[in-house]
N, C-alpha and C. Protein backbone atom coordinates (compact mmCIF):
# COMPACT_ATOMS: atom_id res chain seq x y z
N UNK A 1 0.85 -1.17 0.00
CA UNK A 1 0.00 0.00 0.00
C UNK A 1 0.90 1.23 0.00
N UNK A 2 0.46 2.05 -0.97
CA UNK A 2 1.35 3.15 -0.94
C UNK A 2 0.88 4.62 -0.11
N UNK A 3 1.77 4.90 0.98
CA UNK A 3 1.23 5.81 2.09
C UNK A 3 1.80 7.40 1.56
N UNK A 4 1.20 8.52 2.08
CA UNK A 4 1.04 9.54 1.65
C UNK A 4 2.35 9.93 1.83
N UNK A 5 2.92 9.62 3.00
CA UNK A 5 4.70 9.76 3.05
C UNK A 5 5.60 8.97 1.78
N UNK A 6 5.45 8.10 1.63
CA UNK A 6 6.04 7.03 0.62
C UNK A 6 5.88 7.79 -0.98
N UNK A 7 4.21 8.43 -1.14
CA UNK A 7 4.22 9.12 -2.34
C UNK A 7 4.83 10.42 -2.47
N UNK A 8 4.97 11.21 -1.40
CA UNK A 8 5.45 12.15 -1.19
C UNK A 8 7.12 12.73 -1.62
N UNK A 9 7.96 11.32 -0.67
CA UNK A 9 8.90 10.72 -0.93
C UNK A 9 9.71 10.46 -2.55
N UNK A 10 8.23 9.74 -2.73
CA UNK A 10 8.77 9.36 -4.49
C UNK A 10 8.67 10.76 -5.18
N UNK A 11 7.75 11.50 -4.80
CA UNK A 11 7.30 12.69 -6.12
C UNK A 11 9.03 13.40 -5.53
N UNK A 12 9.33 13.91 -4.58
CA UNK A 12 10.52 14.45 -4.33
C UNK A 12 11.75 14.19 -4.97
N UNK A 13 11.67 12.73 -5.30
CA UNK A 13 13.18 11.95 -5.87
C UNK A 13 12.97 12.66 -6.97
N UNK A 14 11.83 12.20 -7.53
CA UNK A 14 11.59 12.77 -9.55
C UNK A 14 12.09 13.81 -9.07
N UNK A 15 11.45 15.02 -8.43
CA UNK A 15 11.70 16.48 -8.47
C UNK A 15 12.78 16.77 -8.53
N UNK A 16 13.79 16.09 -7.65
CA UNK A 16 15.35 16.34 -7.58
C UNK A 16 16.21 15.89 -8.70
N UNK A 17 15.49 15.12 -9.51
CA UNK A 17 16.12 14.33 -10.72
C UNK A 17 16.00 13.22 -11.23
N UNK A 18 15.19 12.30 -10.30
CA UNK A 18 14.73 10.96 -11.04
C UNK A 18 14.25 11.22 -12.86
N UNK A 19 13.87 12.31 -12.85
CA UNK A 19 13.06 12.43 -14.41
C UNK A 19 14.30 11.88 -15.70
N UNK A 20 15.18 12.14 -15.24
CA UNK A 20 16.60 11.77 -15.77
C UNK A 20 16.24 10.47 -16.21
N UNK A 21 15.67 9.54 -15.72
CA UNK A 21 15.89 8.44 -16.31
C UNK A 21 14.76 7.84 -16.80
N UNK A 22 13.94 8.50 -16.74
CA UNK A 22 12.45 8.27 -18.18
C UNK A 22 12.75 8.52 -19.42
N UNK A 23 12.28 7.77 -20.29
CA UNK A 23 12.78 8.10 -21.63
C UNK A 23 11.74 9.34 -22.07
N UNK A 24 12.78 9.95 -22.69
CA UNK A 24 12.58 11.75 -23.28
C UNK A 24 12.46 11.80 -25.17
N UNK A 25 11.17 12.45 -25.21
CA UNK A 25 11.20 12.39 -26.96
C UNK A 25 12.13 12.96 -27.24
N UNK A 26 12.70 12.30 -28.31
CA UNK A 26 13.49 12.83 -29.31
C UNK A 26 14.14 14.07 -29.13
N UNK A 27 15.16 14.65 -29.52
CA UNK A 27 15.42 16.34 -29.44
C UNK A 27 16.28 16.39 -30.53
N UNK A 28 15.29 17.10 -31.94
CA UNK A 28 15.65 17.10 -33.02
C UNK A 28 16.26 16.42 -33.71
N UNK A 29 16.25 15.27 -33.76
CA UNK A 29 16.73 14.48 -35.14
C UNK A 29 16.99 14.58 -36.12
N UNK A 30 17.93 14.81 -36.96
CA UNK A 30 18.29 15.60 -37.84
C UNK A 30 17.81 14.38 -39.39
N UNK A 31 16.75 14.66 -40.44
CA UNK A 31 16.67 13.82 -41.65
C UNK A 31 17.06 13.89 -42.77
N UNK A 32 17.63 13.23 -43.52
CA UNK A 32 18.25 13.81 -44.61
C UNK A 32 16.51 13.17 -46.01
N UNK A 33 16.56 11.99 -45.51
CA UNK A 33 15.71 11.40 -46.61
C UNK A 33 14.61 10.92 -46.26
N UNK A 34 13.45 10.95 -46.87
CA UNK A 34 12.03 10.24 -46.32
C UNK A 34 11.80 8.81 -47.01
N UNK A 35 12.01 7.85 -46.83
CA UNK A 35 11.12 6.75 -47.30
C UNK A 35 10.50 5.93 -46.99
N UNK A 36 8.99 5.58 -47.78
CA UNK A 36 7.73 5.05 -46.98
C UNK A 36 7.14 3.32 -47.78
N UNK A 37 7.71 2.54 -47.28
CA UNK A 37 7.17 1.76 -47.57
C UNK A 37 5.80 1.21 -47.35
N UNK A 38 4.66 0.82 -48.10
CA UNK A 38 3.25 0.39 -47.82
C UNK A 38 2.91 -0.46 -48.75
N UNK A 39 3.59 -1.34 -48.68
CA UNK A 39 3.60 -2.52 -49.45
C UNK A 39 2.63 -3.40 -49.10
N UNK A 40 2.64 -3.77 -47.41
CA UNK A 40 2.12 -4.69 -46.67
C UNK A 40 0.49 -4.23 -47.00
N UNK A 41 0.31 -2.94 -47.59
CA UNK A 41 -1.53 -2.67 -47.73
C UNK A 41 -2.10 -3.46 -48.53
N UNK A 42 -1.26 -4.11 -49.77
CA UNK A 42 -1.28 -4.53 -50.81
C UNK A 42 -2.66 -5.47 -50.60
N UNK A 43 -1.95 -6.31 -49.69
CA UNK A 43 -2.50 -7.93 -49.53
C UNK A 43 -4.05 -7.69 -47.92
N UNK A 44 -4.07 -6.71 -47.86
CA UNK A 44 -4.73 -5.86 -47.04
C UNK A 44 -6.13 -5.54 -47.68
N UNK A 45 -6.26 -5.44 -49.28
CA UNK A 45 -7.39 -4.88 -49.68
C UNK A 45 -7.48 -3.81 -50.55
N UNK A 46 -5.72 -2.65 -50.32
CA UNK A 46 -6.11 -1.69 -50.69
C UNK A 46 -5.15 -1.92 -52.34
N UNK A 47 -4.87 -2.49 -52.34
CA UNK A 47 -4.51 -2.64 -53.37
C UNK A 47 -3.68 -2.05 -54.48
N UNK A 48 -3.96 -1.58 -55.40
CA UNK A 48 -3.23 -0.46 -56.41
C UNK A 48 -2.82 1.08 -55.64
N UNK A 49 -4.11 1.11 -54.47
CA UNK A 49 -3.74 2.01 -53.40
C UNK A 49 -2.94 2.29 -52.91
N UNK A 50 -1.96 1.26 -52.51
CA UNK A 50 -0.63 1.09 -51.22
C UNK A 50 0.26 2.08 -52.13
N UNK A 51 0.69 2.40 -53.36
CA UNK A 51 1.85 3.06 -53.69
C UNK A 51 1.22 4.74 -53.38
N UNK A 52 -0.13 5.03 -53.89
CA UNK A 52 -0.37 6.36 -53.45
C UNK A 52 -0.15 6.46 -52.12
N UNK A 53 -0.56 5.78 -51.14
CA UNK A 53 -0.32 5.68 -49.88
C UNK A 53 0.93 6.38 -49.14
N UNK A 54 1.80 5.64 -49.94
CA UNK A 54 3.20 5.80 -49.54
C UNK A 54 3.47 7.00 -49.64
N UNK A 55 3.23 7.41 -51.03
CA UNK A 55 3.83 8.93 -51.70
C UNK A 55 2.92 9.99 -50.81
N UNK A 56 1.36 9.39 -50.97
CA UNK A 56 1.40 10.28 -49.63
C UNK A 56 1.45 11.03 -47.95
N UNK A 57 1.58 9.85 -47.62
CA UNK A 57 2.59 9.82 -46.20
C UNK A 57 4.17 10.69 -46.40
N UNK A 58 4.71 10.41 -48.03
CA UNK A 58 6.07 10.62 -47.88
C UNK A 58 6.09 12.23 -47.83
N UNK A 59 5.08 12.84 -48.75
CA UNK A 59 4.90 14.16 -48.75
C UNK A 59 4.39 14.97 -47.58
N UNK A 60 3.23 14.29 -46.83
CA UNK A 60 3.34 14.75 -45.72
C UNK A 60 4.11 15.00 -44.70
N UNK A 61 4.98 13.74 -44.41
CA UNK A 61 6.21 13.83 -43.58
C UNK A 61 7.02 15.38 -43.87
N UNK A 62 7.57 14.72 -45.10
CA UNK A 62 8.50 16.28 -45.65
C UNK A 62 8.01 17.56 -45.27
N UNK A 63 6.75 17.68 -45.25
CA UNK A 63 6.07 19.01 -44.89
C UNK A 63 6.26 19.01 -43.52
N UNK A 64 5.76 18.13 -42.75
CA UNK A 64 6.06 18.06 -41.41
C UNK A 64 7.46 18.27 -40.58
N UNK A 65 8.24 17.44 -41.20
CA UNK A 65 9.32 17.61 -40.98
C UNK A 65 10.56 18.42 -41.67
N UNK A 66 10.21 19.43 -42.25
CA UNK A 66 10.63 20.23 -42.63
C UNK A 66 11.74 21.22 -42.17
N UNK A 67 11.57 21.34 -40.41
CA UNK A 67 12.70 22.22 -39.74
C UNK A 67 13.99 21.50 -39.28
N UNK A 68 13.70 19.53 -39.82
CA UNK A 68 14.50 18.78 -39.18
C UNK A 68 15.07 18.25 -40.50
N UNK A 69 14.93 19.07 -41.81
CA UNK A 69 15.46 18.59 -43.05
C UNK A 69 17.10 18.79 -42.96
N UNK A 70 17.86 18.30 -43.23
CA UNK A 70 19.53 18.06 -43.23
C UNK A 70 20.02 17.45 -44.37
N UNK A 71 20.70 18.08 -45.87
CA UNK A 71 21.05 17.20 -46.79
C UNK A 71 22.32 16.63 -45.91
N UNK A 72 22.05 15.57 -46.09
CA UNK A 72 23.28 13.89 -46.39
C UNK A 72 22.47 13.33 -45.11
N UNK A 73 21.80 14.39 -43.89
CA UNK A 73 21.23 13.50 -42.52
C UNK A 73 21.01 12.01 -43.34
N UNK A 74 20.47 11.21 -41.73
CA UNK A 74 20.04 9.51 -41.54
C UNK A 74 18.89 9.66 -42.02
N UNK A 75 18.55 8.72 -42.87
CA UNK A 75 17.07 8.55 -43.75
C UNK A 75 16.08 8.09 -42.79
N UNK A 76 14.69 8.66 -43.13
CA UNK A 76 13.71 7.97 -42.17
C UNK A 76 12.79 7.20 -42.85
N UNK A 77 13.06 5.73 -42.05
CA UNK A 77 12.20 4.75 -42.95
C UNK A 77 11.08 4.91 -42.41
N UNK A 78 9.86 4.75 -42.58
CA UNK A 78 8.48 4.33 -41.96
C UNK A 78 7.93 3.00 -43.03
N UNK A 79 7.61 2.43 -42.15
CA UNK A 79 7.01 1.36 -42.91
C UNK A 79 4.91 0.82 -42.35
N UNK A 80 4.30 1.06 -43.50
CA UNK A 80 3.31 1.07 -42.72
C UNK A 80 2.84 -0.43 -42.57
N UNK A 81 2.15 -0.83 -41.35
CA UNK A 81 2.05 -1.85 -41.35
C UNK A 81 0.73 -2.30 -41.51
N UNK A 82 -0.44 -1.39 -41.23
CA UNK A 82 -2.20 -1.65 -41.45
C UNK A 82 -2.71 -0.15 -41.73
N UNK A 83 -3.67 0.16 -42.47
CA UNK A 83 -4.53 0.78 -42.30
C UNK A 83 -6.12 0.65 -42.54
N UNK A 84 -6.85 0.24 -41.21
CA UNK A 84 -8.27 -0.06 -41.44
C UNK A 84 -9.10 1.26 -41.24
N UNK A 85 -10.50 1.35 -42.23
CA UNK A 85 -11.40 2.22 -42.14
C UNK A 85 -12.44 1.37 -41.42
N UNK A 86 -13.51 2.03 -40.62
CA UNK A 86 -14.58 1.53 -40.12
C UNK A 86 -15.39 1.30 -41.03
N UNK A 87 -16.39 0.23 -40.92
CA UNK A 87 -17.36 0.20 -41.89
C UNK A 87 -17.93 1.15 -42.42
N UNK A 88 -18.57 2.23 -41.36
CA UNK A 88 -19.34 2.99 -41.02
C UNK A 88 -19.21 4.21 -40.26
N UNK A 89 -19.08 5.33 -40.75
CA UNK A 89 -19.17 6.93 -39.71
C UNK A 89 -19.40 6.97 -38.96
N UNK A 90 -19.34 7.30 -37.70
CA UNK A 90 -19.96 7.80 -36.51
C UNK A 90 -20.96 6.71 -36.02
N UNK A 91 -20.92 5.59 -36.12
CA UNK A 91 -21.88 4.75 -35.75
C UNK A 91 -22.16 4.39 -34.05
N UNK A 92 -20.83 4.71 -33.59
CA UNK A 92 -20.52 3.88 -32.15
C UNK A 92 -20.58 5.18 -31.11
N UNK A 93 -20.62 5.05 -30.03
CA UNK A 93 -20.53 5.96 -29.04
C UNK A 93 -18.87 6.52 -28.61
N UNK A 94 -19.47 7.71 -27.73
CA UNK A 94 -18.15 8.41 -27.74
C UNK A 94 -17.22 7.76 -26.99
N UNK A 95 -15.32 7.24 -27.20
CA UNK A 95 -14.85 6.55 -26.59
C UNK A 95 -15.05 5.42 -26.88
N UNK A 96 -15.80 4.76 -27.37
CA UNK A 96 -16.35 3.26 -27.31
C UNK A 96 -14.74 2.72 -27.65
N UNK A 97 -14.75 3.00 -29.03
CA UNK A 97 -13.37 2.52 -30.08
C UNK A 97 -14.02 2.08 -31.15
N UNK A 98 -15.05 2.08 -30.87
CA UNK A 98 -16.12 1.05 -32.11
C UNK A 98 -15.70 2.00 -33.75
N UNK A 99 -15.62 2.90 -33.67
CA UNK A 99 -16.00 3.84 -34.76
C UNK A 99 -14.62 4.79 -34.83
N UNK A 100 -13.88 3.98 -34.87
CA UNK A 100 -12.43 4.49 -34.74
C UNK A 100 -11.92 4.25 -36.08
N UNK A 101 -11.09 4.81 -37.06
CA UNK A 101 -10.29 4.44 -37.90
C UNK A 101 -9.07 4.22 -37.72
N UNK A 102 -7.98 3.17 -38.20
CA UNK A 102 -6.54 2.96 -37.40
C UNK A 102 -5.62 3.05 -38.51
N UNK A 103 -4.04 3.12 -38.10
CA UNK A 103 -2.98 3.02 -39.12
C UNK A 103 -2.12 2.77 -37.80
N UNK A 104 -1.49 1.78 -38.26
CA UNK A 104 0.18 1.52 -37.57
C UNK A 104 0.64 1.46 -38.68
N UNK A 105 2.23 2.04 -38.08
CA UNK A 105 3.56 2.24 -38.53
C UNK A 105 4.58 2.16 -37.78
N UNK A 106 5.85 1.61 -38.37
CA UNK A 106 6.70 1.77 -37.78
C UNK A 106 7.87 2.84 -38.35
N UNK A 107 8.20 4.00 -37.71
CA UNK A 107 9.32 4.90 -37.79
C UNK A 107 10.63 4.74 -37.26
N UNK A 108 11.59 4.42 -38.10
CA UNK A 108 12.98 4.30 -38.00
C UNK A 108 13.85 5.25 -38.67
N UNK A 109 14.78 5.91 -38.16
CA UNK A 109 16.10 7.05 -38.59
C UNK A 109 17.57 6.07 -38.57
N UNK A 110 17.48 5.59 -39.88
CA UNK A 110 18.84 5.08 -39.99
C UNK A 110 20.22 5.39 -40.64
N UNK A 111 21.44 5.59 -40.22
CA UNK A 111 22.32 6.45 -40.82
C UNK A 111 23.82 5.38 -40.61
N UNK A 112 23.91 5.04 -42.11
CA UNK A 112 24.89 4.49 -42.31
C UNK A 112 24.82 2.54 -41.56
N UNK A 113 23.65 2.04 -41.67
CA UNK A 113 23.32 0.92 -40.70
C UNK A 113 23.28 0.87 -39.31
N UNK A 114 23.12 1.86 -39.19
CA UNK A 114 22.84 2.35 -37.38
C UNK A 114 21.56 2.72 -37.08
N UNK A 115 20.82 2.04 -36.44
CA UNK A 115 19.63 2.33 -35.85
C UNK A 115 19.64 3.78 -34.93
N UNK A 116 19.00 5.15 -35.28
CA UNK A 116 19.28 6.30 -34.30
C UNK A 116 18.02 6.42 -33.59
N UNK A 117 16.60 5.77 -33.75
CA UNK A 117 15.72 6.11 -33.60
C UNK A 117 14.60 5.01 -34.30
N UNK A 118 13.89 4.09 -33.28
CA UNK A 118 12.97 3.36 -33.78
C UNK A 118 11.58 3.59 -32.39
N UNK A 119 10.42 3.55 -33.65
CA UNK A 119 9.41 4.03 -32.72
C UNK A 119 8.02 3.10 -33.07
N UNK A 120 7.31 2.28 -32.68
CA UNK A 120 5.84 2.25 -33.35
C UNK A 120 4.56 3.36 -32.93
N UNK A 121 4.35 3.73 -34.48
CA UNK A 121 3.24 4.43 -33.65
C UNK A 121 1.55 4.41 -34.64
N UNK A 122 1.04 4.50 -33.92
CA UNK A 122 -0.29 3.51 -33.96
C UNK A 122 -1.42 5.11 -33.82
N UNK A 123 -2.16 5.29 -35.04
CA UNK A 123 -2.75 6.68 -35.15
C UNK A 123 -4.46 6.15 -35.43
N UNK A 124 -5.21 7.01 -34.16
CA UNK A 124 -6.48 6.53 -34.15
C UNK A 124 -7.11 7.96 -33.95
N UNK A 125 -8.13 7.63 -34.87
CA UNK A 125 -9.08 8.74 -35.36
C UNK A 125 -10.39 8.49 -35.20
N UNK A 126 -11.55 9.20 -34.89
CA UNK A 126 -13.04 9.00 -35.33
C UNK A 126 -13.10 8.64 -36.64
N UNK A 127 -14.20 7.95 -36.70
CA UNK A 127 -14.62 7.47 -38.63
C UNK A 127 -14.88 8.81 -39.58
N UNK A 128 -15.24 9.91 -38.19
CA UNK A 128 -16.06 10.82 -38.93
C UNK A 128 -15.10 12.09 -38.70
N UNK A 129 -13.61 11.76 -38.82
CA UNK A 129 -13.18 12.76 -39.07
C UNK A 129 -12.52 13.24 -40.58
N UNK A 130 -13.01 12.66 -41.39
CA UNK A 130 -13.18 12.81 -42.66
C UNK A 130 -14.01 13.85 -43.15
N UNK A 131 -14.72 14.15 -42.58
CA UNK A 131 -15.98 15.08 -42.69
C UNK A 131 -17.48 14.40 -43.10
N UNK A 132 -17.91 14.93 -43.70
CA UNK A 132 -19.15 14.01 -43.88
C UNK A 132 -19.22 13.10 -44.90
N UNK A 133 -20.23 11.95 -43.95
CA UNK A 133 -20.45 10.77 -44.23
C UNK A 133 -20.68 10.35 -46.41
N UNK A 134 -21.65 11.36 -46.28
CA UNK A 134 -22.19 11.14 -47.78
C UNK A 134 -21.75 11.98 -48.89
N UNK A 135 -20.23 12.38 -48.84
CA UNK A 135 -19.28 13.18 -49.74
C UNK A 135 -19.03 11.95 -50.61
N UNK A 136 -18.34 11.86 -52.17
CA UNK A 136 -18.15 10.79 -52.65
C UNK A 136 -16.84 10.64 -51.96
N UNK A 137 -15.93 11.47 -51.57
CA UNK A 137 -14.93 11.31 -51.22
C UNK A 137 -14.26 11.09 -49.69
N UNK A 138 -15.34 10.70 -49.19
CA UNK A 138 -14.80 10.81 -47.73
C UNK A 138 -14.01 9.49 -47.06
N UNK A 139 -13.92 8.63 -48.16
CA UNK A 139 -12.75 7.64 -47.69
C UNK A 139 -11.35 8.06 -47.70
N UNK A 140 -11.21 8.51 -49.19
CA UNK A 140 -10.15 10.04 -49.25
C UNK A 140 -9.48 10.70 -48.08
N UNK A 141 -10.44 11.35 -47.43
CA UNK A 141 -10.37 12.12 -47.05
C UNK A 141 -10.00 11.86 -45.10
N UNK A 142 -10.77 10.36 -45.24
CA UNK A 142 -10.15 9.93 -44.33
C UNK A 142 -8.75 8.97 -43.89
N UNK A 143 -8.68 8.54 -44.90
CA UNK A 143 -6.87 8.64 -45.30
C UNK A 143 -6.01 9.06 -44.87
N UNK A 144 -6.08 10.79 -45.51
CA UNK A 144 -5.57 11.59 -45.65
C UNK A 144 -5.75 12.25 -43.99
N UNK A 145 -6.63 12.16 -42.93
CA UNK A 145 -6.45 12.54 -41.61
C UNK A 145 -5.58 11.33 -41.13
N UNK A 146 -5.87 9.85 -40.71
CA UNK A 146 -5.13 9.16 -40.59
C UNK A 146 -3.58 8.94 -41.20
N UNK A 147 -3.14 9.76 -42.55
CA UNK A 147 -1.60 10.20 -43.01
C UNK A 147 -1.09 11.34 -42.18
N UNK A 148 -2.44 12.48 -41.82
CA UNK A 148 -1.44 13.49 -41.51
C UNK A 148 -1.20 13.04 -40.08
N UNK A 149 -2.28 12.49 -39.33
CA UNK A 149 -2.04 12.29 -37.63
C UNK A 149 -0.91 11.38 -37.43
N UNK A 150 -0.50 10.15 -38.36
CA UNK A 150 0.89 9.56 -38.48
C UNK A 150 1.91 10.45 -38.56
N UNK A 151 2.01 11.72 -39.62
CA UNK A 151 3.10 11.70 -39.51
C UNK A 151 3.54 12.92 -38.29
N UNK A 152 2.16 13.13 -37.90
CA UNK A 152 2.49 14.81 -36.37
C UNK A 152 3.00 13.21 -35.51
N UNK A 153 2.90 12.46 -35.34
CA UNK A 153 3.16 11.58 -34.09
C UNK A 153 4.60 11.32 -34.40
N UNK A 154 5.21 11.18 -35.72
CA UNK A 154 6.45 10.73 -36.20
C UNK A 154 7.20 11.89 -35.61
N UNK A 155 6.89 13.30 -36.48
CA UNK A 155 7.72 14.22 -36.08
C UNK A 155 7.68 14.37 -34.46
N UNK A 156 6.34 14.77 -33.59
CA UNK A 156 6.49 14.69 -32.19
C UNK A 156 7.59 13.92 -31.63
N UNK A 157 8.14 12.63 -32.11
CA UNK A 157 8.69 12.07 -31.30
C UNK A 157 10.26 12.13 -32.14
N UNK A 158 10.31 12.62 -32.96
CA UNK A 158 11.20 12.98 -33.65
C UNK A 158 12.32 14.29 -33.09
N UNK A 159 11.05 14.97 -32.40
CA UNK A 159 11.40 16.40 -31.88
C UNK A 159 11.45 17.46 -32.71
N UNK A 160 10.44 17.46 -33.54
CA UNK A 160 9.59 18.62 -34.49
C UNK A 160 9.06 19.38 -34.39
């Protein structure tokens, strides 16, 4: 059981410096190159899709990461590993997860066969943040939120 002295105790250590040894995002990572593999969508469903995919994740990144651009820097691989849409918009309640759209990826900064930076990160959205349901384009469009929220999580931890 943890007593009000004991928590007290602990919050003090952090204060004095324990924080030292939590792991700390990133602090600027310097990139020279973006490349996005989404190959694995292929066999997934999306098909002829997976190469737009890529290119556009790769363009987003670049935009994103833009203040951490470095010609010759360590290339950043991302490789995506799923991206599912919900059946259906807004169907589920708030929080549920029911009505969530997903993308994992994995982000790696490699320079010269040196691992500088490996991360998974896993980007979850409402169905209905695409905008509305009955646009022809709102699969599009939800994509394209699930690309950009990948790559703010890449750079975040990138130190962007």
């Amino acid at each position: 059981m943890t007593t009000r002295r004991a928590f007290l105790t602990g919050s003090a250590v952090l204060a004095a410096g324990g924080l030292a040894s939590l792991p700390a995002l990133a602090q600027g990572i310097a990139v020279g190159g973006i490349r996005v593999d989404a190959r694995r969508l292929g066999p997934q469903g999306w098909g002829e899709n997976a190469p737009r995919i890529a290119r556009a994740l790769e363009l987003e990144l670049a935009r994103q990461l833009a203040p951490l651009r470095q010609r010759g820097g360590p290339t950043l691989y991302v490789t995506v590993q799923g991206l599912w849409l919900n059946t259906a918009t807004g169907t589920g309640g708030a929080g549920d997860g029911g009505d969530n759209d997903n993308m994992d990826s994995v982000a790696e900064v490699i320079d010269r066969g040196r691992v500088l930076f490996s991360r998974d990160i896993r980007s979850m959205l409402l169905s209905s943040s695409g905008g509305a349901w009955y646009r022809p384009d709102v699969d599009q469009r939800r994509v394209a939120a699930l690309l950009e929220n990948n790559a703010q999580w890449i750079g975040r931890y990138l130190g962007a």
